[in-house]
PDB file of N, CA and C in Angstrom:
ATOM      1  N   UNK A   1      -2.093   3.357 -16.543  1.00  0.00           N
ATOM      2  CA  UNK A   1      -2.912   2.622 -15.611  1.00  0.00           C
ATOM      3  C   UNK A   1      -4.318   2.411 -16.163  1.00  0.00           C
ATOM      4  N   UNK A   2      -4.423   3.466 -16.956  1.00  0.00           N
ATOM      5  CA  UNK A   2      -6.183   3.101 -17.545  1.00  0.00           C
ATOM      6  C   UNK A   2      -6.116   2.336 -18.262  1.00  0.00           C
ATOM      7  N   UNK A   3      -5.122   2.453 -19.249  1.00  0.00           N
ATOM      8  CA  UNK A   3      -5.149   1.444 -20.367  1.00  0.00           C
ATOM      9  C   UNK A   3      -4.790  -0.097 -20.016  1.00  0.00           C
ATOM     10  N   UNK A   4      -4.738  -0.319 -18.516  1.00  0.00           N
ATOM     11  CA  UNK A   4      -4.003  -1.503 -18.185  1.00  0.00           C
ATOM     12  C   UNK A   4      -5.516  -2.053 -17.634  1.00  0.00           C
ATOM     13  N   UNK A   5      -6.148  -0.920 -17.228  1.00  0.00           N
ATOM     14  CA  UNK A   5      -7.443  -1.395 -16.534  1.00  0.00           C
ATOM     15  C   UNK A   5      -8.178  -1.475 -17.029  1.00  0.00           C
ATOM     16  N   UNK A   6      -8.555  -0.897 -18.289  1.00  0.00           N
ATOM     17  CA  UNK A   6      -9.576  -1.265 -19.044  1.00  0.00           C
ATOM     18  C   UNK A   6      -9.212  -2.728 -20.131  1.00  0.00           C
ATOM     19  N   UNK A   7      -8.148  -3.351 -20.270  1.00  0.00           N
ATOM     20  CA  UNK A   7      -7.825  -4.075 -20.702  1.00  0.00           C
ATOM     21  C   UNK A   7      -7.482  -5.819 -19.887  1.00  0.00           C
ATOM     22  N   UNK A   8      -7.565  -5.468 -18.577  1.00  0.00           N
ATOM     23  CA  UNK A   8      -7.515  -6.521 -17.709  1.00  0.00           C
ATOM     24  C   UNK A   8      -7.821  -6.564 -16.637  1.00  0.00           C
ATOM     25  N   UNK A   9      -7.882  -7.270 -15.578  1.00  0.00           N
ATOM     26  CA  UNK A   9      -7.979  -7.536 -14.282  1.00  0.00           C
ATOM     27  C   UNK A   9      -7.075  -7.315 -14.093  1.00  0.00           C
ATOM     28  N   UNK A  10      -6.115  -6.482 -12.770  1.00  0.00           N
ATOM     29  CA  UNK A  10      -5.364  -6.217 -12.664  1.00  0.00           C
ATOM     30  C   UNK A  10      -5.112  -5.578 -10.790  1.00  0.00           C
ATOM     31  N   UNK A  11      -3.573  -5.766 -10.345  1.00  0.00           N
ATOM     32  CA  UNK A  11      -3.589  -5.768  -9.127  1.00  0.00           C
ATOM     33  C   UNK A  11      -2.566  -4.499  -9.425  1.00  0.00           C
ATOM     34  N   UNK A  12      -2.907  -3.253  -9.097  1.00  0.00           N
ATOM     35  CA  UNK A  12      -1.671  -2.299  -9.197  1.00  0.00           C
ATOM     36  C   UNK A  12      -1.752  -1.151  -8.162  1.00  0.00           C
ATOM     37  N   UNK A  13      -0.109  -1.211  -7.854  1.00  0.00           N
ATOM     38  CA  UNK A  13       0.394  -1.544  -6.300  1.00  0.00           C
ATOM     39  C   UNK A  13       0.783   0.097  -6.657  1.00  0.00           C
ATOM     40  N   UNK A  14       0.970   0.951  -6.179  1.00  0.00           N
ATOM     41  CA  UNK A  14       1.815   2.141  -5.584  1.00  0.00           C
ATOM     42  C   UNK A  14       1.527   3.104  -7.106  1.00  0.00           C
ATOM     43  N   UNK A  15       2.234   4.067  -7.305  1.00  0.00           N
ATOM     44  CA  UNK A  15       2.636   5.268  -7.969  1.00  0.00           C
ATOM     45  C   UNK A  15       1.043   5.876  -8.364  1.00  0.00           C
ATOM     46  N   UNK A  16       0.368   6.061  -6.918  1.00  0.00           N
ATOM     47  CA  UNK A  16      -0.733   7.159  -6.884  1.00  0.00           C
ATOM     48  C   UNK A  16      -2.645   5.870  -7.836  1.00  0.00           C
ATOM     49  N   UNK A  17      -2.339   4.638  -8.096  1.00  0.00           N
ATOM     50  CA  UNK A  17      -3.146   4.128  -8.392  1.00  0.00           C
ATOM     51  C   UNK A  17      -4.685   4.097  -7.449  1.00  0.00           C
ATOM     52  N   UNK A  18      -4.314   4.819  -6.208  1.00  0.00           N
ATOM     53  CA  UNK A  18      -5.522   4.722  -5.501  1.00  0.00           C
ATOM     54  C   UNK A  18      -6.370   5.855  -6.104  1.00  0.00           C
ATOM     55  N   UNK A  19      -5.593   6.939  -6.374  1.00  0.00           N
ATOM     56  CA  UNK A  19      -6.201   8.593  -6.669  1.00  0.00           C
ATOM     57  C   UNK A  19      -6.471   7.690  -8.286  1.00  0.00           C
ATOM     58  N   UNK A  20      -5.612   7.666  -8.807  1.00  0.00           N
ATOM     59  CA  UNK A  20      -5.610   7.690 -10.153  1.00  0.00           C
ATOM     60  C   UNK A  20      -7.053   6.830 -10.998  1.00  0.00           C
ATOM     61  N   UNK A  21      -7.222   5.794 -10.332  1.00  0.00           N
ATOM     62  CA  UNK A  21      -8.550   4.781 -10.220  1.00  0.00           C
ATOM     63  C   UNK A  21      -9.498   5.199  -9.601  1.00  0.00           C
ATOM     64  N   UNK A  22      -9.590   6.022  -9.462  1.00  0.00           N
ATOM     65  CA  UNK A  22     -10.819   6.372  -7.785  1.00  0.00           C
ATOM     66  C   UNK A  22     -11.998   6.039  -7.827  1.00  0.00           C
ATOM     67  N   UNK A  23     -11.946   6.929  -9.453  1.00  0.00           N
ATOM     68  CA  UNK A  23     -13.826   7.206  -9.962  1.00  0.00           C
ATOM     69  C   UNK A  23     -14.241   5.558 -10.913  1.00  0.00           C
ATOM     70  N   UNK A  24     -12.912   4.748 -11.030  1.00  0.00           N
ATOM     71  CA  UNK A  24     -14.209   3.562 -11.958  1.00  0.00           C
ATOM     72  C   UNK A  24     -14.965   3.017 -11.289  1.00  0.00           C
ATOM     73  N   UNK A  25     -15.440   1.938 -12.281  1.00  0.00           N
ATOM     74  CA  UNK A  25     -16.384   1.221 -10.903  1.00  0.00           C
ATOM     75  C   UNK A  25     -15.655  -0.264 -10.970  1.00  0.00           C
ATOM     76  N   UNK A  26     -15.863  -0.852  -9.874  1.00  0.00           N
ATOM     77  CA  UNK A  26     -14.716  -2.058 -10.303  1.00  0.00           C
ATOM     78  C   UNK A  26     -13.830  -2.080  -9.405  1.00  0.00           C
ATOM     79  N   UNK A  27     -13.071  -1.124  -9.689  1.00  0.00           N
ATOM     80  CA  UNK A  27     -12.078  -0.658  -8.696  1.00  0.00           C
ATOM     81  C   UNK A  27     -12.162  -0.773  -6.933  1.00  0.00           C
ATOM     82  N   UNK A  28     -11.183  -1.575  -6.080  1.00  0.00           N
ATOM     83  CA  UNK A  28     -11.154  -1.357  -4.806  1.00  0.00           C
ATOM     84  C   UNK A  28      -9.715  -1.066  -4.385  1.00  0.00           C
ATOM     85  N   UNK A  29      -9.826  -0.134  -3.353  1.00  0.00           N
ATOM     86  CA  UNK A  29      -8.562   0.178  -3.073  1.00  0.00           C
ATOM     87  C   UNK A  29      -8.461  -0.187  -1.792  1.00  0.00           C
ATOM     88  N   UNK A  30      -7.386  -0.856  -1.255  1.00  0.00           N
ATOM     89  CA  UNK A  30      -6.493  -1.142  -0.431  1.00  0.00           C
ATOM     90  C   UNK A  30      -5.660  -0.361  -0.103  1.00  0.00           C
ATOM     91  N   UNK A  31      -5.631  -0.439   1.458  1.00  0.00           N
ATOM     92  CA  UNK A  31      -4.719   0.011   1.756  1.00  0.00           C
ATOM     93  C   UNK A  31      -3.841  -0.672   3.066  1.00  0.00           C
ATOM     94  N   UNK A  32      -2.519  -1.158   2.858  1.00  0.00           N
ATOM     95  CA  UNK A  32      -1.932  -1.980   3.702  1.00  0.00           C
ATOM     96  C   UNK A  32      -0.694  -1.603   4.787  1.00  0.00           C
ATOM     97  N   UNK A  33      -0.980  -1.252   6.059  1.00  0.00           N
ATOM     98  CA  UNK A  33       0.141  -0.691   6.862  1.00  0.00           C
ATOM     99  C   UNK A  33       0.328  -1.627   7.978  1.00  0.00           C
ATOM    100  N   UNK A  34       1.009  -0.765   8.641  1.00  0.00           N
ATOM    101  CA  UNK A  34       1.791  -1.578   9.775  1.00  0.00           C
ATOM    102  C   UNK A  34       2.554  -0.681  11.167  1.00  0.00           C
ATOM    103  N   UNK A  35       2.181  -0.594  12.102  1.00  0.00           N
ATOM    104  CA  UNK A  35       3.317   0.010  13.123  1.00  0.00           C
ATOM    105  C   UNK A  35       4.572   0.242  12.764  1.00  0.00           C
ATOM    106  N   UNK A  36       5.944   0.901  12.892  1.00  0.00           N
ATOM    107  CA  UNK A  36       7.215   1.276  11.831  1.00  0.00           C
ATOM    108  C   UNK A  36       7.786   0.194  12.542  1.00  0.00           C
ATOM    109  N   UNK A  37       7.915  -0.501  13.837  1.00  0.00           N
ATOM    110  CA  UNK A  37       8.595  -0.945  14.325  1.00  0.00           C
ATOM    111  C   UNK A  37       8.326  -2.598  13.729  1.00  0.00           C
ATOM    112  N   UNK A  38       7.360  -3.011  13.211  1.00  0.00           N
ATOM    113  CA  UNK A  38       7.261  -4.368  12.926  1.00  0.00           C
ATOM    114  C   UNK A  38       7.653  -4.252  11.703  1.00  0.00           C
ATOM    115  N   UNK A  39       7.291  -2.651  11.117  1.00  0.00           N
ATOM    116  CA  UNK A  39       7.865  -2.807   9.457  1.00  0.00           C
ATOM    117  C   UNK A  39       9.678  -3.458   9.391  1.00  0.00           C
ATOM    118  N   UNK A  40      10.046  -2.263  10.307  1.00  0.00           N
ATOM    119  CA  UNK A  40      11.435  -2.085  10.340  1.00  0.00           C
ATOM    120  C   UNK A  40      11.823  -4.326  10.890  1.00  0.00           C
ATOM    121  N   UNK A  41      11.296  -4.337  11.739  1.00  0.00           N
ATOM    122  CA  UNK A  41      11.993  -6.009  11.418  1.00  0.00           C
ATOM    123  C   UNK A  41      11.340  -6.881  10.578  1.00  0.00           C
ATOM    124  N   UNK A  42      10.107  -6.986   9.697  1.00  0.00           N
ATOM    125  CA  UNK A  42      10.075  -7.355   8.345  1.00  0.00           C
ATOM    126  C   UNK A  42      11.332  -7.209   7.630  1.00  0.00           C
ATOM    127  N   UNK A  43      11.668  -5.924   7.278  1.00  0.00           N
ATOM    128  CA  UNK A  43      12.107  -5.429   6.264  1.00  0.00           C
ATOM    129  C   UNK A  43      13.587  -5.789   6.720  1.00  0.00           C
ATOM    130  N   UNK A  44      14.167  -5.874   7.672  1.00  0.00           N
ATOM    131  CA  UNK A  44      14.993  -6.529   8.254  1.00  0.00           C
ATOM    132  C   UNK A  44      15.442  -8.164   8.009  1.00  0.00           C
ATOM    133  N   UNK A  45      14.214  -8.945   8.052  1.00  0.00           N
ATOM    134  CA  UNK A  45      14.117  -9.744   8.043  1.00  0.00           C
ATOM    135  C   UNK A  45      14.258 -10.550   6.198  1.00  0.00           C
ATOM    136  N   UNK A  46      13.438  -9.545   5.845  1.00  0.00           N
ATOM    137  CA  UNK A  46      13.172 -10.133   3.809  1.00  0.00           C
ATOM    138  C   UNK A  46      14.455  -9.748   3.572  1.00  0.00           C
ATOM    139  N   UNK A  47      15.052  -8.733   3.618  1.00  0.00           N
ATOM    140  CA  UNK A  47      16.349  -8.092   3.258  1.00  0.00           C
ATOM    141  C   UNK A  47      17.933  -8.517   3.566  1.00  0.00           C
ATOM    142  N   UNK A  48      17.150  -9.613   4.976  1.00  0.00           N
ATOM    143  CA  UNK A  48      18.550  -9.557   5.343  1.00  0.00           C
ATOM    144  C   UNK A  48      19.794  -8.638   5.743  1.00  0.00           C
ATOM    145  N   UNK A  49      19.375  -7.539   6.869  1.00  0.00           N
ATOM    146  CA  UNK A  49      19.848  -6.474   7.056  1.00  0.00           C
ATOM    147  C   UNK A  49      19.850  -6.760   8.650  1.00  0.00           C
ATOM    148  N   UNK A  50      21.360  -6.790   9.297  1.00  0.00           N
ATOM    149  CA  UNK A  50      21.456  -6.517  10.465  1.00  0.00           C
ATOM    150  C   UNK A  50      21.540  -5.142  10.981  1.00  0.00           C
ATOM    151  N   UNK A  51      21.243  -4.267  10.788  1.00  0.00           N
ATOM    152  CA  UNK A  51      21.750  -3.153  10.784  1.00  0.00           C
ATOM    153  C   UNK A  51      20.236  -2.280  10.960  1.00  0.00           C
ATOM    154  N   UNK A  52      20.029  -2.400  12.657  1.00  0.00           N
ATOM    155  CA  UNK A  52      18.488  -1.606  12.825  1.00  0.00           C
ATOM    156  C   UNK A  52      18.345  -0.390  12.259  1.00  0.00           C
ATOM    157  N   UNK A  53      19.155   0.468  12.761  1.00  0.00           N
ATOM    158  CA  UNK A  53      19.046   2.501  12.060  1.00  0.00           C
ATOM    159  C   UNK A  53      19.074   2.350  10.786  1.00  0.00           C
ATOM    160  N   UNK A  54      19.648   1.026   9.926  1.00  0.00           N
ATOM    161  CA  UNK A  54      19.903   1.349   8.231  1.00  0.00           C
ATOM    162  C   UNK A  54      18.279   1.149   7.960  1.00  0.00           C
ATOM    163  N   UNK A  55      17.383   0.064   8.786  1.00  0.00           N
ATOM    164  CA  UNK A  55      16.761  -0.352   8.184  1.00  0.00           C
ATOM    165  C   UNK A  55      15.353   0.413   8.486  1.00  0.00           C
ATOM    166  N   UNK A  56      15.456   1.277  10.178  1.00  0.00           N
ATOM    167  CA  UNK A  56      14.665   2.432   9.913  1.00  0.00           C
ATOM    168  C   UNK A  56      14.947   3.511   9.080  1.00  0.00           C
ATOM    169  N   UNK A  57      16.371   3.604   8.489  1.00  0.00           N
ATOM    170  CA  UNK A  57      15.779   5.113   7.837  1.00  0.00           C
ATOM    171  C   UNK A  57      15.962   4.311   6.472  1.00  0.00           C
ATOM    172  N   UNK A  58      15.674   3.076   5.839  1.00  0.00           N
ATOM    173  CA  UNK A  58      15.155   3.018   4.810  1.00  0.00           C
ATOM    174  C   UNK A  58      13.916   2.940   4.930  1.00  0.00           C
ATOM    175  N   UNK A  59      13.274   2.823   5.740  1.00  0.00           N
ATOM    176  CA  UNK A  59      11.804   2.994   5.710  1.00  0.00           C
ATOM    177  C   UNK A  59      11.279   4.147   5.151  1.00  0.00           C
ATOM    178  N   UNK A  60      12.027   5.028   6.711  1.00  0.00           N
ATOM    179  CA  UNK A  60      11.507   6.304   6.771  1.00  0.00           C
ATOM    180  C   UNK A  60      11.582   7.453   5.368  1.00  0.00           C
ATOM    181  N   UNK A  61      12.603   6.876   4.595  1.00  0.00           N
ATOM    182  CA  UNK A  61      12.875   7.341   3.535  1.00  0.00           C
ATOM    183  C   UNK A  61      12.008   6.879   2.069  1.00  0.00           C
ATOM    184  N   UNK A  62      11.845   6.251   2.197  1.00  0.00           N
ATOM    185  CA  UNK A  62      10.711   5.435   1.600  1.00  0.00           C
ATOM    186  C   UNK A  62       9.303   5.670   1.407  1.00  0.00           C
ATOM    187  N   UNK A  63       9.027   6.356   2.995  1.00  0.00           N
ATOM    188  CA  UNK A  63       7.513   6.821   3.061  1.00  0.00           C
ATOM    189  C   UNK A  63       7.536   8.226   2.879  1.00  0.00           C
ATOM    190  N   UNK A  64       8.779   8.903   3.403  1.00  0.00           N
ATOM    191  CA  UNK A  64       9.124  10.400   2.557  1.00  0.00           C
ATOM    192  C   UNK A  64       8.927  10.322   1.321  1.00  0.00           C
ATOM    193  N   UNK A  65       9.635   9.708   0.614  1.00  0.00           N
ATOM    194  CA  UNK A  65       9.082   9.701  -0.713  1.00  0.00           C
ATOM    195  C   UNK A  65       7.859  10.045  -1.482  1.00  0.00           C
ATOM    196  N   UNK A  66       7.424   8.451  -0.940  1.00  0.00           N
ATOM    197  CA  UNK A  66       6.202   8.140  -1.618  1.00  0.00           C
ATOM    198  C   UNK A  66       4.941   9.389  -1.190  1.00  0.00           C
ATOM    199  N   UNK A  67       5.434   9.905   0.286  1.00  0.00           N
ATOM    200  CA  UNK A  67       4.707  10.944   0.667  1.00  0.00           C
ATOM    201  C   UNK A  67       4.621  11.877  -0.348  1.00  0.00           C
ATOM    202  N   UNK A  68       5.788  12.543  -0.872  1.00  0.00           N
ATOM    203  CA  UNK A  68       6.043  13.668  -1.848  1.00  0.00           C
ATOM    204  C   UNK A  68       5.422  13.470  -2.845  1.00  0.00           C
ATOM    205  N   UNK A  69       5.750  12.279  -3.484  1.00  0.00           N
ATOM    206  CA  UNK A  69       5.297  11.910  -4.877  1.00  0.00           C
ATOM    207  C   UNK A  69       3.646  12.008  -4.817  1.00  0.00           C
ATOM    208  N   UNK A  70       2.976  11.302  -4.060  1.00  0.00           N
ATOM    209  CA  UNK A  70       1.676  11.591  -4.099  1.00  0.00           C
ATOM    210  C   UNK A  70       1.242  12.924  -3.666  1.00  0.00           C
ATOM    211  N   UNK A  71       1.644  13.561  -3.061  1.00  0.00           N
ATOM    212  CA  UNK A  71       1.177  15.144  -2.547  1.00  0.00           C
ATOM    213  C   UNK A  71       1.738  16.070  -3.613  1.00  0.00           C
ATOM    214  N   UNK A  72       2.898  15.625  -4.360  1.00  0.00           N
ATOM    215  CA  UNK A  72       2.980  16.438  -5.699  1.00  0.00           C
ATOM    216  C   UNK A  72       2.151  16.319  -6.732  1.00  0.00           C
ATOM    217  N   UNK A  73       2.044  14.921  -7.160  1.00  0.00           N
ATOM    218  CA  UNK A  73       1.447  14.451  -8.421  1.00  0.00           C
ATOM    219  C   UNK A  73      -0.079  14.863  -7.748  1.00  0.00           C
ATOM    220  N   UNK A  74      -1.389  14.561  -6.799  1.00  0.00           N
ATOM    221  CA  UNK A  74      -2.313  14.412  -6.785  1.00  0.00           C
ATOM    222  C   UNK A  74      -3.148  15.202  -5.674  1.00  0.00           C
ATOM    223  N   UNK A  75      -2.105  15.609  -4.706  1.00  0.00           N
ATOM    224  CA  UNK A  75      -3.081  17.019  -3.773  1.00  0.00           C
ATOM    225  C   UNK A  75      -2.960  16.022  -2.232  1.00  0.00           C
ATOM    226  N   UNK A  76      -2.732  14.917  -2.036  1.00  0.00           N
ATOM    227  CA  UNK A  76      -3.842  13.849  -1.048  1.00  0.00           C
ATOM    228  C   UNK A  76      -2.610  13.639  -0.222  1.00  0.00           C
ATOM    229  N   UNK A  77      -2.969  13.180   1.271  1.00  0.00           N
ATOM    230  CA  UNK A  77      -2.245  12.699   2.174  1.00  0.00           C
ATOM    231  C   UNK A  77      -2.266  10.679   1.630  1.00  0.00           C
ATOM    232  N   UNK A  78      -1.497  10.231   1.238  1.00  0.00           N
ATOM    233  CA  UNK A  78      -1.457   8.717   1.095  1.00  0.00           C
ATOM    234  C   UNK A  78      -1.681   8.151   1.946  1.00  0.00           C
ATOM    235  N   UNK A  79      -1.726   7.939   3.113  1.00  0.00           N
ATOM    236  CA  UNK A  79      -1.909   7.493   4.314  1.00  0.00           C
ATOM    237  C   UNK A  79      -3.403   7.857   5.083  1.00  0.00           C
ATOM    238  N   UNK A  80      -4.047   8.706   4.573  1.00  0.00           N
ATOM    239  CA  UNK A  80      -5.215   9.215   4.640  1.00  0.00           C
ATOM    240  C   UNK A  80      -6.501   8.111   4.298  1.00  0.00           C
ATOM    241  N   UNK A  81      -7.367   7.464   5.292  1.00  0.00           N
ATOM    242  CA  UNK A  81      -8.259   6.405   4.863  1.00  0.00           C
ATOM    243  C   UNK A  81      -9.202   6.332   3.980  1.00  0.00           C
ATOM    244  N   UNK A  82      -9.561   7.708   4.179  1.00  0.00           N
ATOM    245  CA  UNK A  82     -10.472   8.322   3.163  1.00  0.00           C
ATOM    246  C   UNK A  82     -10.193   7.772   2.012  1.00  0.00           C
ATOM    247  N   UNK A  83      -8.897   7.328   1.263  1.00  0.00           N
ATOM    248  CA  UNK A  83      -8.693   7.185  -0.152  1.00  0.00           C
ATOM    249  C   UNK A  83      -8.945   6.196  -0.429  1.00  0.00           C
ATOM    250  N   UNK A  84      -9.057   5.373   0.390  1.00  0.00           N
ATOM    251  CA  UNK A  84      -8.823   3.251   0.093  1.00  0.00           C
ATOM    252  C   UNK A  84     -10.510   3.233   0.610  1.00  0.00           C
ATOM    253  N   UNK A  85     -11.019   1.947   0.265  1.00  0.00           N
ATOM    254  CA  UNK A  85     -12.277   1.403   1.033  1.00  0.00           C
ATOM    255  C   UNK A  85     -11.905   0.378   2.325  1.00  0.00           C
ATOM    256  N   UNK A  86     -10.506  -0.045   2.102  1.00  0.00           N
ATOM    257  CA  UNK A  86     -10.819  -1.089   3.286  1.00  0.00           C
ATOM    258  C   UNK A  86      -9.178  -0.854   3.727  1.00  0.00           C
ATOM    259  N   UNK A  87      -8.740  -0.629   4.787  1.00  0.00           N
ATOM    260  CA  UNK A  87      -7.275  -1.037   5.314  1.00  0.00           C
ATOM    261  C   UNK A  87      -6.987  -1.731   6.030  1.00  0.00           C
ATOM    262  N   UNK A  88      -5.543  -2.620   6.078  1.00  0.00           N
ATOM    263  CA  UNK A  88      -5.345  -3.713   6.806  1.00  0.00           C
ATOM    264  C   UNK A  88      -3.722  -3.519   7.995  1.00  0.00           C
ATOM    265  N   UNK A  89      -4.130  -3.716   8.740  1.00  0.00           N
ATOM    266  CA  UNK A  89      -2.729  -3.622   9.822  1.00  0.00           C
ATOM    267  C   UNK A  89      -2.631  -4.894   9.588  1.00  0.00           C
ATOM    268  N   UNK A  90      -1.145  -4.816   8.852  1.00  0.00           N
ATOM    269  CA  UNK A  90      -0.320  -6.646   8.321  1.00  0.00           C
ATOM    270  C   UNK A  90       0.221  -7.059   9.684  1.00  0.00           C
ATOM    271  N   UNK A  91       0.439  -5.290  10.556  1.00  0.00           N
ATOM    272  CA  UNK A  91       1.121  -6.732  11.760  1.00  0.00           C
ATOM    273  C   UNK A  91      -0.534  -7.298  12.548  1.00  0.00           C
ATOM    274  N   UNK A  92      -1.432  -7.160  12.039  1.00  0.00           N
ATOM    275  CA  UNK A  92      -2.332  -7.440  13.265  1.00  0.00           C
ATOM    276  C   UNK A  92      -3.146  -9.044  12.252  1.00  0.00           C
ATOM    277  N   UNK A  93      -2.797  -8.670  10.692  1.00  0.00           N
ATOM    278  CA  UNK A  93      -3.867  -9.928  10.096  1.00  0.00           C
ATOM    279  C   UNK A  93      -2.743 -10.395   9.349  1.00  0.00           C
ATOM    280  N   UNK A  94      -2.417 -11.432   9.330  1.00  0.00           N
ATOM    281  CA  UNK A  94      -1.660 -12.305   8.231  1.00  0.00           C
ATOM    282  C   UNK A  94      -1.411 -12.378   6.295  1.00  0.00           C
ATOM    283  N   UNK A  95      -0.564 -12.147   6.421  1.00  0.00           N
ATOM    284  CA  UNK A  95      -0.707 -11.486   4.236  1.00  0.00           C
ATOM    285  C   UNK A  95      -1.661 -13.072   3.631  1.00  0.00           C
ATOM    286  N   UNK A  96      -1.697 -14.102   4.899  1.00  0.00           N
ATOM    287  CA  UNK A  96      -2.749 -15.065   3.823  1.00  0.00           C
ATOM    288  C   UNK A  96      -4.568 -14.497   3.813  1.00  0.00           C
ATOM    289  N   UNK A  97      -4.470 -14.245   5.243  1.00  0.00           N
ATOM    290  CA  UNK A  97      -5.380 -13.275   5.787  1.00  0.00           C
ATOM    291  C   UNK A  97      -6.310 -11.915   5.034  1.00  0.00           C
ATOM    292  N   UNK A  98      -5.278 -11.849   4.957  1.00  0.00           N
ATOM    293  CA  UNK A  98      -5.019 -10.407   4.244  1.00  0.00           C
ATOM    294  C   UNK A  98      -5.972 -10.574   2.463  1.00  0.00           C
ATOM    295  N   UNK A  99      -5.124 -11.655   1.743  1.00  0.00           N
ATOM    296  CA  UNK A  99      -5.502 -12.105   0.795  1.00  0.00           C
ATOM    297  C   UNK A  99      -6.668 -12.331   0.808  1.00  0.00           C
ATOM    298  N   UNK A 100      -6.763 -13.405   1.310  1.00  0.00           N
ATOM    299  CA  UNK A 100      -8.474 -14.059   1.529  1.00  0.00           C
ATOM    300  C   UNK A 100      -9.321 -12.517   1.508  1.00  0.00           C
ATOM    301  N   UNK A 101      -9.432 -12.215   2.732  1.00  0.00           N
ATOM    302  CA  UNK A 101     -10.049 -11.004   2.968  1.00  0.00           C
ATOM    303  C   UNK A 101     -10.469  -9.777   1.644  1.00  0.00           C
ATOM    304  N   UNK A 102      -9.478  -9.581   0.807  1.00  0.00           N
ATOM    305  CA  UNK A 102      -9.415  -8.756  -0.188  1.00  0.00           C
ATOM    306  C   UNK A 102     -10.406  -9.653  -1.293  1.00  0.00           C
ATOM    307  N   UNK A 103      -9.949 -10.741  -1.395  1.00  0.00           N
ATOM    308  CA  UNK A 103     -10.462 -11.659  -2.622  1.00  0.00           C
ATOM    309  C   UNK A 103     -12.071 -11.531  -2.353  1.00  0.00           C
ATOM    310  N   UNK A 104     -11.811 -12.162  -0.947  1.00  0.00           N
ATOM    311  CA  UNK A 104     -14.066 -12.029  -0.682  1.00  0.00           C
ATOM    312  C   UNK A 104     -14.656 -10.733  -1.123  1.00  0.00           C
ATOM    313  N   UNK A 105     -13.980  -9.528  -0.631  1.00  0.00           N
ATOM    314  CA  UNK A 105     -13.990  -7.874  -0.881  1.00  0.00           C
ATOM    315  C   UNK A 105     -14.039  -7.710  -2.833  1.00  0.00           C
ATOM    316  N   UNK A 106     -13.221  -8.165  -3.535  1.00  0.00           N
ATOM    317  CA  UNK A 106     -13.159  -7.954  -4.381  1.00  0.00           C
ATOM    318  C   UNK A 106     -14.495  -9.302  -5.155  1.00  0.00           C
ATOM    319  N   UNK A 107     -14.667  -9.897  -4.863  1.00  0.00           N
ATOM    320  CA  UNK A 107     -15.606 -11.000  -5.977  1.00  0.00           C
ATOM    321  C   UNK A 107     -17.334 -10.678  -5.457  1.00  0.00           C
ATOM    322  N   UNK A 108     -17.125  -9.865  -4.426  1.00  0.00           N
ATOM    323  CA  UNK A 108     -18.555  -9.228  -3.693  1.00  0.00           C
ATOM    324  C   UNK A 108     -19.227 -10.444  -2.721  1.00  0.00           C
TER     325      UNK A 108
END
């Protein structure tokens, strides 16, 4: 990740990049959630999954995960605001929204 960041502009999504980036300068972290229940029919929806319980406990399994992985690899609750500078509820602002918003955030 350093070597990706010191070498480019770069948008990098998950495996602890919020901890891992913390201290440059440059760097903004995002953080993007959602109520489980709008996740679960997104994810329903992109996937193409009729099947509600499959598609909550792929969630739920999902954020187990990623829970572990970051509380193993780095000490931190992921979900914790403290780590990001700015977070966005996708069901409440639009991913064009969303964009915009980050871009103004990121060009200062």
């Amino acid at each position: 990740m350093h070597d990706m960041a010191d070498l480019h502009n770069a948008v990098i999504i998950g495996r602890g990049g919020f901890h891992a980036l913390r201290d440059r300068p440059g760097v903004t972290r995002v953080f993007i959630h959602a109520p489980l229940d709008f996740r679960i029919k997104r994810l329903m929806k992109v996937q193409n999954i009729t099947n509600i319980r499959q598609a909550r406990a792929d969630i739920e399994e999902s954020d187990q995960s990623r829970a572990k992985f970051i509380r193993d690899m780095v000490g931190v609750n992921w979900t914790d605001s403290l780590n990001y500078h700015v977070s966005i509820d996708s069901s409440r602002v639009s991913f064009e929204a969303s964009v915009e918003m980050i871009m103004k955030l990121v060009k200062g």
